[in-house]
N, C-alpha and C. Protein backbone atom coordinates (compact mmCIF):
# COMPACT_ATOMS: atom_id res chain seq x y z
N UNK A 1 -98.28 -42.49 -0.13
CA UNK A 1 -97.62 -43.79 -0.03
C UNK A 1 -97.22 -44.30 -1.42
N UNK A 2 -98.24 -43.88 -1.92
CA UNK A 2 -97.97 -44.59 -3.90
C UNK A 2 -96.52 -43.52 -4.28
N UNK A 3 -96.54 -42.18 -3.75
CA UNK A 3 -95.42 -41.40 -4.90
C UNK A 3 -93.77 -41.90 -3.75
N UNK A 4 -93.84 -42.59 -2.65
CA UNK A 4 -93.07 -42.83 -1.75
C UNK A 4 -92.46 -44.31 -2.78
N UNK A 5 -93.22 -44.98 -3.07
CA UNK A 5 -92.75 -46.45 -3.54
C UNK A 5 -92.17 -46.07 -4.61
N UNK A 6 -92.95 -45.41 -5.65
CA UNK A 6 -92.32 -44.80 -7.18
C UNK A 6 -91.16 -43.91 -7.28
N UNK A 7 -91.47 -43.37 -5.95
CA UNK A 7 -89.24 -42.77 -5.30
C UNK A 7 -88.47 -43.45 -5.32
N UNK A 8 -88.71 -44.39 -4.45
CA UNK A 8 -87.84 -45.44 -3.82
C UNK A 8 -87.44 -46.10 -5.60
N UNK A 9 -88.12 -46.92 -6.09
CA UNK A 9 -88.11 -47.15 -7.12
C UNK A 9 -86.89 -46.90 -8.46
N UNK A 10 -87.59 -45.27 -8.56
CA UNK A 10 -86.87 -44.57 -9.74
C UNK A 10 -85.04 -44.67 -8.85
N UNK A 11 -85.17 -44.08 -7.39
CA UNK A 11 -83.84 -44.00 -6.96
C UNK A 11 -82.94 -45.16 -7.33
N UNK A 12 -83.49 -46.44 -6.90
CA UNK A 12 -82.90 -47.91 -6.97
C UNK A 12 -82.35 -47.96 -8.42
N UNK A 13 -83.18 -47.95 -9.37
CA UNK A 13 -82.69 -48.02 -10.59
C UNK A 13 -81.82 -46.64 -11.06
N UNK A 14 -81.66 -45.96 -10.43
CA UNK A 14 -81.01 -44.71 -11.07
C UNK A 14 -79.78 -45.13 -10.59
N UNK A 15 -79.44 -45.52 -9.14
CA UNK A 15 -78.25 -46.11 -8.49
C UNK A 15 -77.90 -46.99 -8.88
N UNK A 16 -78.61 -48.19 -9.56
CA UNK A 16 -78.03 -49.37 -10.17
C UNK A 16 -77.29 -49.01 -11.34
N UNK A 17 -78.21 -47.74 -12.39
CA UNK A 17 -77.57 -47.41 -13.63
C UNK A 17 -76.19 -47.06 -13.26
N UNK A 18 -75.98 -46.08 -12.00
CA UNK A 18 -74.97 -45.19 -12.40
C UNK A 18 -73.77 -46.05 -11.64
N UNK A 19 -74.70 -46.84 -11.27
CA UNK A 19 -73.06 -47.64 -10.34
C UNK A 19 -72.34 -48.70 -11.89
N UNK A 20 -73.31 -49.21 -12.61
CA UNK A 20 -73.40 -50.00 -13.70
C UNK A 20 -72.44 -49.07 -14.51
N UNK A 21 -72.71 -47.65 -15.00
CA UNK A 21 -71.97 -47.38 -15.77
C UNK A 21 -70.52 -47.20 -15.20
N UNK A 22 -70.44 -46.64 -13.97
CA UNK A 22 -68.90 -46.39 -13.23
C UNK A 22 -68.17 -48.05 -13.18
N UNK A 23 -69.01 -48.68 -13.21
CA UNK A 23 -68.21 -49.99 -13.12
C UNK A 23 -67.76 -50.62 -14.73
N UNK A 24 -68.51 -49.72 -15.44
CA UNK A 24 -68.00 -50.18 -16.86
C UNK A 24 -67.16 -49.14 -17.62
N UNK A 25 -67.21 -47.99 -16.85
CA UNK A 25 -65.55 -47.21 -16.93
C UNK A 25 -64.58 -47.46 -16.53
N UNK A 26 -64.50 -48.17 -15.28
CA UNK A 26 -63.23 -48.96 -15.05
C UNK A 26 -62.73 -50.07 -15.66
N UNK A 27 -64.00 -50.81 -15.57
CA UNK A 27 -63.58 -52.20 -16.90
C UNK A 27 -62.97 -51.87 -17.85
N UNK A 28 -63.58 -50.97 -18.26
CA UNK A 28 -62.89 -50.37 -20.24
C UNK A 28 -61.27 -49.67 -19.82
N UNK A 29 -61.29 -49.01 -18.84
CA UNK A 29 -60.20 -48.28 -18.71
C UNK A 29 -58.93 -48.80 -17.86
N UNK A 30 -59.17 -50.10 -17.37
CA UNK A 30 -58.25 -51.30 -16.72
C UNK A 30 -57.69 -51.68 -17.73
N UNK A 31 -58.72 -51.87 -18.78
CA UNK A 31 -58.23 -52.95 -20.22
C UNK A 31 -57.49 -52.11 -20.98
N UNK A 32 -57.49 -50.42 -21.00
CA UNK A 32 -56.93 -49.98 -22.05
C UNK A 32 -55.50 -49.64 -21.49
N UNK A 33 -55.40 -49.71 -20.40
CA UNK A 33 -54.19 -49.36 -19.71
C UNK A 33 -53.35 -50.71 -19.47
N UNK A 34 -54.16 -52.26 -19.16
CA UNK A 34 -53.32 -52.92 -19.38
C UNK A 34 -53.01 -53.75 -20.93
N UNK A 35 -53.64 -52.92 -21.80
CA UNK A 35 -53.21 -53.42 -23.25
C UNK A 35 -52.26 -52.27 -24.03
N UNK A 36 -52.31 -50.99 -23.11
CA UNK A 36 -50.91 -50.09 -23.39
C UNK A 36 -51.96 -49.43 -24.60
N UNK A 37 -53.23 -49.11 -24.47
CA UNK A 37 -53.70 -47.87 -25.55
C UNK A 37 -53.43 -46.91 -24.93
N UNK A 38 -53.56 -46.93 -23.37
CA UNK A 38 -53.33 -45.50 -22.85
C UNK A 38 -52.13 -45.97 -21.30
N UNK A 39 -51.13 -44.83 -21.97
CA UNK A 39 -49.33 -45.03 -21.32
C UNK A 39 -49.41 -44.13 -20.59
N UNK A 40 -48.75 -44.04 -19.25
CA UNK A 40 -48.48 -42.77 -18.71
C UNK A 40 -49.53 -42.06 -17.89
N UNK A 41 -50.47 -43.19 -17.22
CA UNK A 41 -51.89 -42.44 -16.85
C UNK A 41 -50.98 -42.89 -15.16
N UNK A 42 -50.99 -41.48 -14.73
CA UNK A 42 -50.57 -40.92 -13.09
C UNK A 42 -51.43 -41.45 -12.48
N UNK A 43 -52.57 -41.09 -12.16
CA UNK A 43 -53.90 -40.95 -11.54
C UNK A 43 -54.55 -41.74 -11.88
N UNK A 44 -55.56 -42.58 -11.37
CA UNK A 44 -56.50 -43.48 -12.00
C UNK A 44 -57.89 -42.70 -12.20
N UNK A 45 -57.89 -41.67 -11.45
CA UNK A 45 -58.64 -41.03 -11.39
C UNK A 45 -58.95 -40.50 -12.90
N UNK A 46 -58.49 -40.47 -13.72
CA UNK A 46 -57.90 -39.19 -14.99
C UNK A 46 -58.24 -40.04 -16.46
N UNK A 47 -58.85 -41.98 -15.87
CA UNK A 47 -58.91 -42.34 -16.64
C UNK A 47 -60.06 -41.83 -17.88
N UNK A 48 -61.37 -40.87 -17.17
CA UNK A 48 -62.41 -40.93 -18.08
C UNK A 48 -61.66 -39.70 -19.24
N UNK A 49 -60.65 -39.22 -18.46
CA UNK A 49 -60.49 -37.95 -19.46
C UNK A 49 -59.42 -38.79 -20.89
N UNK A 50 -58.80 -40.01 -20.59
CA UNK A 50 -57.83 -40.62 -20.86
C UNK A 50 -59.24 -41.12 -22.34
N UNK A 51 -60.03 -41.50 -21.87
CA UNK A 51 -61.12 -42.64 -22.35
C UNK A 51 -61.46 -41.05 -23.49
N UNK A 52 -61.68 -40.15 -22.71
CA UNK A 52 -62.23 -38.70 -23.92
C UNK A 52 -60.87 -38.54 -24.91
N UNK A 53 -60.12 -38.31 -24.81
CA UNK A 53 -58.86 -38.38 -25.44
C UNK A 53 -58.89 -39.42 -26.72
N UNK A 54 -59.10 -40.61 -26.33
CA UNK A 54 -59.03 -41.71 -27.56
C UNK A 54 -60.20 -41.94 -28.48
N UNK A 55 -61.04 -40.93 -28.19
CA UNK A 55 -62.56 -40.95 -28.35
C UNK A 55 -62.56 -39.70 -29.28
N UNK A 56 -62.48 -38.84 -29.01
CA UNK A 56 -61.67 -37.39 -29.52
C UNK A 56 -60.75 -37.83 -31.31
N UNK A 57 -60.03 -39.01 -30.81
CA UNK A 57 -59.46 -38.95 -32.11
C UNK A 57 -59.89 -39.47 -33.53
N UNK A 58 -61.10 -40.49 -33.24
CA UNK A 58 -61.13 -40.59 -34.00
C UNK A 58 -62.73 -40.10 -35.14
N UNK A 59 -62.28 -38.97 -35.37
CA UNK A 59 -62.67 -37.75 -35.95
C UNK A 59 -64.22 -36.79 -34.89
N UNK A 60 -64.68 -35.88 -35.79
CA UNK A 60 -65.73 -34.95 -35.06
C UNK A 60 -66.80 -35.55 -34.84
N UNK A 61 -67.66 -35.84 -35.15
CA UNK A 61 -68.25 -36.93 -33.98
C UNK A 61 -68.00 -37.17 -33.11
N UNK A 62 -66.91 -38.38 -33.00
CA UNK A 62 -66.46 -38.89 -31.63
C UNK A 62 -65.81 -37.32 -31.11
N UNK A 63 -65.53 -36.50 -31.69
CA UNK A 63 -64.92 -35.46 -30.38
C UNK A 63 -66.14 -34.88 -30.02
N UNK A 64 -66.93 -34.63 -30.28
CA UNK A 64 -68.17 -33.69 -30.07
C UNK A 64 -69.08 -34.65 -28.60
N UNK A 65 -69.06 -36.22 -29.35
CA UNK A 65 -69.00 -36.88 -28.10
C UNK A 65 -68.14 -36.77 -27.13
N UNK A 66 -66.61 -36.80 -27.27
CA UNK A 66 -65.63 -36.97 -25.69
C UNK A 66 -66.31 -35.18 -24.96
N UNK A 67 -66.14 -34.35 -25.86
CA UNK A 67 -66.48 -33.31 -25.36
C UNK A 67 -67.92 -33.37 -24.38
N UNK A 68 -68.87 -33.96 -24.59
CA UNK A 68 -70.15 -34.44 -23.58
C UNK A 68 -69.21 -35.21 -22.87
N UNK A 69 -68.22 -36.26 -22.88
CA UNK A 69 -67.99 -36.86 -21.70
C UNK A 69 -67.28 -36.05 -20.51
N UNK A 70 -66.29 -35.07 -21.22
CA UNK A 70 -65.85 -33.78 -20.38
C UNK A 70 -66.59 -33.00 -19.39
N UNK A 71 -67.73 -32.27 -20.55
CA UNK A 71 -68.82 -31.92 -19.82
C UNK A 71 -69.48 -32.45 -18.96
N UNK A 72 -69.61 -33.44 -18.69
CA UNK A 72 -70.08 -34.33 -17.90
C UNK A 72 -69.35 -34.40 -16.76
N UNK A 73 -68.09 -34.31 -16.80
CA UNK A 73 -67.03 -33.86 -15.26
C UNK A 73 -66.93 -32.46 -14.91
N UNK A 74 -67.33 -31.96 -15.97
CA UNK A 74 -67.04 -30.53 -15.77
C UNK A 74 -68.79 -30.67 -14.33
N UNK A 75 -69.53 -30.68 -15.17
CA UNK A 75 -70.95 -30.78 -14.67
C UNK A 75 -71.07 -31.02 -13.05
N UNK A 76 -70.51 -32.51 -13.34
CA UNK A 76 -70.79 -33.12 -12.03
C UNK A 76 -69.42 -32.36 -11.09
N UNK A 77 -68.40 -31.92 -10.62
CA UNK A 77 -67.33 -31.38 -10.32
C UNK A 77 -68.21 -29.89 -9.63
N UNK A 78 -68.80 -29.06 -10.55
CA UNK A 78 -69.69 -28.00 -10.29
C UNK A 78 -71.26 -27.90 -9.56
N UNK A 79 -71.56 -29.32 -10.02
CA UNK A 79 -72.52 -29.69 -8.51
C UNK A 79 -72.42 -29.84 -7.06
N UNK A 80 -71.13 -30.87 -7.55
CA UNK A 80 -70.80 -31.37 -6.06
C UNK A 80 -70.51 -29.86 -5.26
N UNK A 81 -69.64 -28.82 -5.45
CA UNK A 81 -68.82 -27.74 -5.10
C UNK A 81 -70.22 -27.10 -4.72
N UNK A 82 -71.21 -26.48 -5.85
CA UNK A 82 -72.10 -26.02 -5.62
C UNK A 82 -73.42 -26.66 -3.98
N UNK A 83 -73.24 -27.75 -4.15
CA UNK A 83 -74.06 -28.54 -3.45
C UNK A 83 -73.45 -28.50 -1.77
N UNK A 84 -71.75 -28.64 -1.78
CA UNK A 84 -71.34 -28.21 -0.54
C UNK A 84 -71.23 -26.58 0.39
N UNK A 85 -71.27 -25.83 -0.72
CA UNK A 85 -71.29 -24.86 -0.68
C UNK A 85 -72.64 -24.08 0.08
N UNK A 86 -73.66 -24.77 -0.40
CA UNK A 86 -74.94 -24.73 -0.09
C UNK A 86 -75.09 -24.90 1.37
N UNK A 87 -74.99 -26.61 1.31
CA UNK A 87 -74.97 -27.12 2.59
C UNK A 87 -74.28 -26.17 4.09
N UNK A 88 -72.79 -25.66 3.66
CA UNK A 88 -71.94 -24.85 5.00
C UNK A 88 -73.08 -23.75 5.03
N UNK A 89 -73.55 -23.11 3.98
CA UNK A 89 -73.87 -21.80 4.21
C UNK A 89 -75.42 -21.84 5.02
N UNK A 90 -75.49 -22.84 4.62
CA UNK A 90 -77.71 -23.36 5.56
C UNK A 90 -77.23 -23.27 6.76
N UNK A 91 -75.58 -24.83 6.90
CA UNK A 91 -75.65 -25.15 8.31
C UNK A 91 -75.38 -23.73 8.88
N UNK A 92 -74.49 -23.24 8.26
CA UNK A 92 -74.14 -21.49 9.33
C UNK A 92 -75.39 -20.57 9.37
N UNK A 93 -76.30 -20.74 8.45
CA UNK A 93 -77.10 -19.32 8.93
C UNK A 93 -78.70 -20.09 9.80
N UNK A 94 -78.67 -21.19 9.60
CA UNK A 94 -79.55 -22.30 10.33
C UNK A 94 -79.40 -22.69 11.74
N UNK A 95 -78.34 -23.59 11.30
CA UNK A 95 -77.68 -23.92 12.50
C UNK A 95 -77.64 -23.24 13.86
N UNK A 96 -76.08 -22.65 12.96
CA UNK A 96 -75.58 -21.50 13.83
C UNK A 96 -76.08 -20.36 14.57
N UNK A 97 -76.73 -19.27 13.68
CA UNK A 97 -77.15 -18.38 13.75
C UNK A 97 -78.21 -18.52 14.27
N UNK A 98 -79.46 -19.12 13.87
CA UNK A 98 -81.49 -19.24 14.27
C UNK A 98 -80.93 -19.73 15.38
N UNK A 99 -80.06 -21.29 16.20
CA UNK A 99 -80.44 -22.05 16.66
C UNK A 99 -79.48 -21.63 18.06
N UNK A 100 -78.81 -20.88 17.70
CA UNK A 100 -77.89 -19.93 19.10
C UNK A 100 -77.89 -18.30 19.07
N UNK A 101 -77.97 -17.99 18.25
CA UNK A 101 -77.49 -16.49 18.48
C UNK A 101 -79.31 -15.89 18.56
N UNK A 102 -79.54 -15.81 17.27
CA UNK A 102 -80.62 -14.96 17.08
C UNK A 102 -82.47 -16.02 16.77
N UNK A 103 -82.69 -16.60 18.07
CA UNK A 103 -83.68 -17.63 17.53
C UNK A 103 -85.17 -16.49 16.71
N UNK A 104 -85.40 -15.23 16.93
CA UNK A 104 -86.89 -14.75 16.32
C UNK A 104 -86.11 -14.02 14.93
N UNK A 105 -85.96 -14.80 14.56
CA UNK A 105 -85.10 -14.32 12.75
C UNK A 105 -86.16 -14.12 11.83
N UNK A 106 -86.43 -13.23 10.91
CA UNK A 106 -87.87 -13.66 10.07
C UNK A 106 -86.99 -14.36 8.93
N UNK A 107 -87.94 -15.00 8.27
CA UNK A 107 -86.83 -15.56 6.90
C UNK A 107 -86.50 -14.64 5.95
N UNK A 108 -86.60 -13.81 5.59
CA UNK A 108 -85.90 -12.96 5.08
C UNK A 108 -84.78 -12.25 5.29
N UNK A 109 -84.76 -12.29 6.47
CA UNK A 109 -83.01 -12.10 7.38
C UNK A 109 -82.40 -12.99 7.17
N UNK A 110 -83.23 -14.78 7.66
CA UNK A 110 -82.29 -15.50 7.11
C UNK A 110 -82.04 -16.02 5.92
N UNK A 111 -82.61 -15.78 4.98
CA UNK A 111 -82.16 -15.56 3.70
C UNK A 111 -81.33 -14.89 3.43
N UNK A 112 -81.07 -13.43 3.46
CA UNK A 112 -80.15 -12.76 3.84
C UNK A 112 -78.87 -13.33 3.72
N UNK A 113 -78.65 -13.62 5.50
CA UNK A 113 -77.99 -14.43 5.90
C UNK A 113 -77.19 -15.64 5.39
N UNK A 114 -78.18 -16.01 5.15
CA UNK A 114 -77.50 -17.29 4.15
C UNK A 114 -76.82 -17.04 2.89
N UNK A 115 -77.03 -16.15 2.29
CA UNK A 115 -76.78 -15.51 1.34
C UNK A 115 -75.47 -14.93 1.50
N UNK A 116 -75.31 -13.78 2.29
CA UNK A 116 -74.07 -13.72 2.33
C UNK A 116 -73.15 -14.32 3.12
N UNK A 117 -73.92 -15.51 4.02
CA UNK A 117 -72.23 -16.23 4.63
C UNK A 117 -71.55 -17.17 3.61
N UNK A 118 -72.85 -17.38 2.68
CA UNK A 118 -72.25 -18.46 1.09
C UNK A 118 -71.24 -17.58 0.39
N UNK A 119 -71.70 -16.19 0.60
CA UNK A 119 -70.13 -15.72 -0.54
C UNK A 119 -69.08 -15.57 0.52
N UNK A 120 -69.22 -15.45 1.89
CA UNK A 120 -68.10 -15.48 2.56
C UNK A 120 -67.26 -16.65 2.93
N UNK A 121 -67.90 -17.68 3.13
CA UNK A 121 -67.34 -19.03 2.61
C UNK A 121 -66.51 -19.18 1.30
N UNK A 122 -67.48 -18.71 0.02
CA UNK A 122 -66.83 -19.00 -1.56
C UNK A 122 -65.44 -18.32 -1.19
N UNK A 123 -65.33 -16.77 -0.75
CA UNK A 123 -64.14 -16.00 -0.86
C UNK A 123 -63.07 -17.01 0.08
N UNK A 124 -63.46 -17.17 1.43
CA UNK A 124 -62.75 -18.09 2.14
C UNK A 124 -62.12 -18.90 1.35
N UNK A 125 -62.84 -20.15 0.24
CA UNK A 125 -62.11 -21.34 -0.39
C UNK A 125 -61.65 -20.90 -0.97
N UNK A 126 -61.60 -19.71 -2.23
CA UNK A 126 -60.54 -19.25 -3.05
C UNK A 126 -59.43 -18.75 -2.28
N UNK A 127 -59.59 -17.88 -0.95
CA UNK A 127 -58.28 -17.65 -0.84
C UNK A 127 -57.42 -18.86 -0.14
N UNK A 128 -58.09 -19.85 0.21
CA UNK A 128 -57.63 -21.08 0.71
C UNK A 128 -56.78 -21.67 -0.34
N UNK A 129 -57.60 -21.85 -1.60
CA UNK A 129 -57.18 -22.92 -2.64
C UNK A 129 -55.62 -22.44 -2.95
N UNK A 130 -56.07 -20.70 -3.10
CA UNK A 130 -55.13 -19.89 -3.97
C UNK A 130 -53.70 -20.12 -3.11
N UNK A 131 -53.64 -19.88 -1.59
CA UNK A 131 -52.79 -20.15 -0.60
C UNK A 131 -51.99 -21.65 -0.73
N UNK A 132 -52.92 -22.55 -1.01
CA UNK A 132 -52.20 -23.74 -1.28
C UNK A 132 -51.62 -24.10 -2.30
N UNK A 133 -52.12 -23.63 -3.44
CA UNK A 133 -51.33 -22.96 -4.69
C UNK A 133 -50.34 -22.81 -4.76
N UNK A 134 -50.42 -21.88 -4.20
CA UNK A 134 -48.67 -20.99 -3.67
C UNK A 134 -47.86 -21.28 -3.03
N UNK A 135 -48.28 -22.48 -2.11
CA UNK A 135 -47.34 -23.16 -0.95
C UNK A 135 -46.87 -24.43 -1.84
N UNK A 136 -47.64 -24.93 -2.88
CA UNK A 136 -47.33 -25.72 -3.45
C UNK A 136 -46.28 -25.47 -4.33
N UNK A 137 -46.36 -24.43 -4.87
CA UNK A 137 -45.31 -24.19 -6.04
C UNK A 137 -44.14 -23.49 -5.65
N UNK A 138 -43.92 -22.63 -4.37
CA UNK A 138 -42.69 -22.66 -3.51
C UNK A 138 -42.03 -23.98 -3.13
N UNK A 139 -43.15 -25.16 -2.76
CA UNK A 139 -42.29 -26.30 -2.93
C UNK A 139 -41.33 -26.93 -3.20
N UNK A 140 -42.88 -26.42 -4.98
CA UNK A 140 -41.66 -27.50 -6.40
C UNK A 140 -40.58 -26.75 -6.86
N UNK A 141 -40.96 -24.96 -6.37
CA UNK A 141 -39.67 -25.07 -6.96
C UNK A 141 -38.30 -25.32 -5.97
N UNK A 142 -38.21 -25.14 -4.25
CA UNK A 142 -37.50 -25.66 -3.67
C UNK A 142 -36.76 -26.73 -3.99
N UNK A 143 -37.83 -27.87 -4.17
CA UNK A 143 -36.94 -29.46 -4.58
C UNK A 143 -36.26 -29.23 -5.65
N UNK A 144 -37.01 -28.67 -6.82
CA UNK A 144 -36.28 -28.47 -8.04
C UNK A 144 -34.79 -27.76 -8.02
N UNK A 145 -34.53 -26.88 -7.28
CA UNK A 145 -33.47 -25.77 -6.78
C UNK A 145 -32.32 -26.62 -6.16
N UNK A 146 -32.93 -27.56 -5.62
CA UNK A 146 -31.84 -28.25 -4.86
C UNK A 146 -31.58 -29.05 -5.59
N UNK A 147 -32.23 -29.75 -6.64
CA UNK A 147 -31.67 -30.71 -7.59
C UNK A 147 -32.40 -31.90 -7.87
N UNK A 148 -33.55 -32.17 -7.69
CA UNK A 148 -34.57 -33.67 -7.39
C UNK A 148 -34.71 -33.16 -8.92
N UNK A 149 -35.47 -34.08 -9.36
CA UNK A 149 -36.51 -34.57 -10.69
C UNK A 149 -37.78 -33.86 -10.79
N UNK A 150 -38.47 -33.92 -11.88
CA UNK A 150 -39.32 -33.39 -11.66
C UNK A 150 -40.34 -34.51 -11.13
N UNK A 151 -39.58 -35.57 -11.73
CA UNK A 151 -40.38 -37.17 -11.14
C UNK A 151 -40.41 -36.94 -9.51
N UNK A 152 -39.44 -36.80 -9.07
CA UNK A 152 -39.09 -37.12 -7.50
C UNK A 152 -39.92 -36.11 -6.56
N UNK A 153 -39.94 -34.51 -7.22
CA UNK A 153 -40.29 -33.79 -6.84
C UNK A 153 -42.10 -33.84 -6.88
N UNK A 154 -42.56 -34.34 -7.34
CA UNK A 154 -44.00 -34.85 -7.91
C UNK A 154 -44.54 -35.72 -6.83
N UNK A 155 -43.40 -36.94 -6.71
CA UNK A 155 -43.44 -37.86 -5.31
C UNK A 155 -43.35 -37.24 -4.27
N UNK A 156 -42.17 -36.50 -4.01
CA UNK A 156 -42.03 -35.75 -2.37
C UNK A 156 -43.08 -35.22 -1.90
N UNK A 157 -43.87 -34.03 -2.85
CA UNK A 157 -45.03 -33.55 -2.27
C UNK A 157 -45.93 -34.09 -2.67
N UNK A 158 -46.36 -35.13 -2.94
CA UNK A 158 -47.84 -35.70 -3.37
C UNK A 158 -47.65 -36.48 -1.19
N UNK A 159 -46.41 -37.48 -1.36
CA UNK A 159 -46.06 -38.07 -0.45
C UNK A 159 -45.90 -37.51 1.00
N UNK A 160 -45.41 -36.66 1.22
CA UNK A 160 -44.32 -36.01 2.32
C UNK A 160 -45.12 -35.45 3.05
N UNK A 161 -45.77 -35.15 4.02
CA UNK A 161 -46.40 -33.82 5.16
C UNK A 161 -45.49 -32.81 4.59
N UNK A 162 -46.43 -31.91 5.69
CA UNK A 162 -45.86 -30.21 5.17
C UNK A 162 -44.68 -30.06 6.27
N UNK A 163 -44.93 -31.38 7.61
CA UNK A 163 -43.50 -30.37 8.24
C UNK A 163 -42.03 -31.20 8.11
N UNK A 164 -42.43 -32.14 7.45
CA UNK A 164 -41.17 -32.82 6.34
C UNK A 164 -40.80 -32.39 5.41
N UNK A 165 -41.28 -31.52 4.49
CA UNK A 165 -40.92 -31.08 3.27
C UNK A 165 -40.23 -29.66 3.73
N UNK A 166 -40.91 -29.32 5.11
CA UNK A 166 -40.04 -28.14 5.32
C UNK A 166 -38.34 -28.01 6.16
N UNK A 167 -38.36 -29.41 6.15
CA UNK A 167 -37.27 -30.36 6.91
C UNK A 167 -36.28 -29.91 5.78
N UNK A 168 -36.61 -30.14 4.25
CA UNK A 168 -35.94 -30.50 3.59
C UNK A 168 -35.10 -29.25 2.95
């Protein structure tokens, strides 16, 4: 009961920190965008890399720092992926497999198991990603071919469904 409260606890304040700091990356990065330090930001999303960038310049130090702030997306970006990755491959060899097909599994099968439906998944998303890749850049260069912007062309497919763009 005592290490249950000291969970609860550490969690609360770990969530307060990190909501505290995300809310003071936007603050900083609202202000630098509406005081024009940083022009041309697409994405709002793109601001922390925007925030590493101005941080970066002014000399090694501060880059050695933006570089931890990088790392730090790099980091968290490779958890999350890692962490879902995890999750499909339990629910499929858990789930799926123990809880319909084969219920007297020893765990070492399903270890196994789990094991390799995670790289058959990983291969799955690469050839997924790679596929959309490629559908993407037949796109741009379509619009481009016909004559749009690279502005316009940026809009059409960020904007457009796939069976509108194939309209076009």
């Amino acid at each position: 009961e005592a290490k249950l409260k000291l969970s609860r606890r550490i969690a609360t304040v770990w969530v307060v920190f990190s909501m505290f700091i995300a809310i003071v990356i936007g603050v900083v990065g609202y202000s630098l965008v509406k005081n024009g330090v940083v022009t041309g930001l697409e994405d709002s999303e793109r601001i922390i890399v925007a925030i590493a960038k101005i941080i970066a310049s002014f000399g090694p130090f501060a880059a050695i720092v933006a570089g931890v702030i990088i790392s730090g997306i790099l980091a968290s970006t490779m958890s999350t992926a890692d962490s879902q990755l995890l999750a499909a491959s339990s629910s499929m060899s858990h789930n799926i497999l123990k809880n319909v097909f084969a219920k007297n599994v020893t765990d070492k099968t399903l270890m196994l198991i789990s094991r390799v439906s995670l790289l058959v998944i990983a291969v799955i998303g690469i050839f997924k990603w790679k596929a959309k890749l490629e559908y993407q850049a037949t796109n741009e260069y379509k619009l481009l071919e016909i004559g749009y912007t690279e502005d316009e062309t940026k809009f059409l497919i960020e904007n457009l469904k796939d069976e509108d763009l194939n309209k076009i």
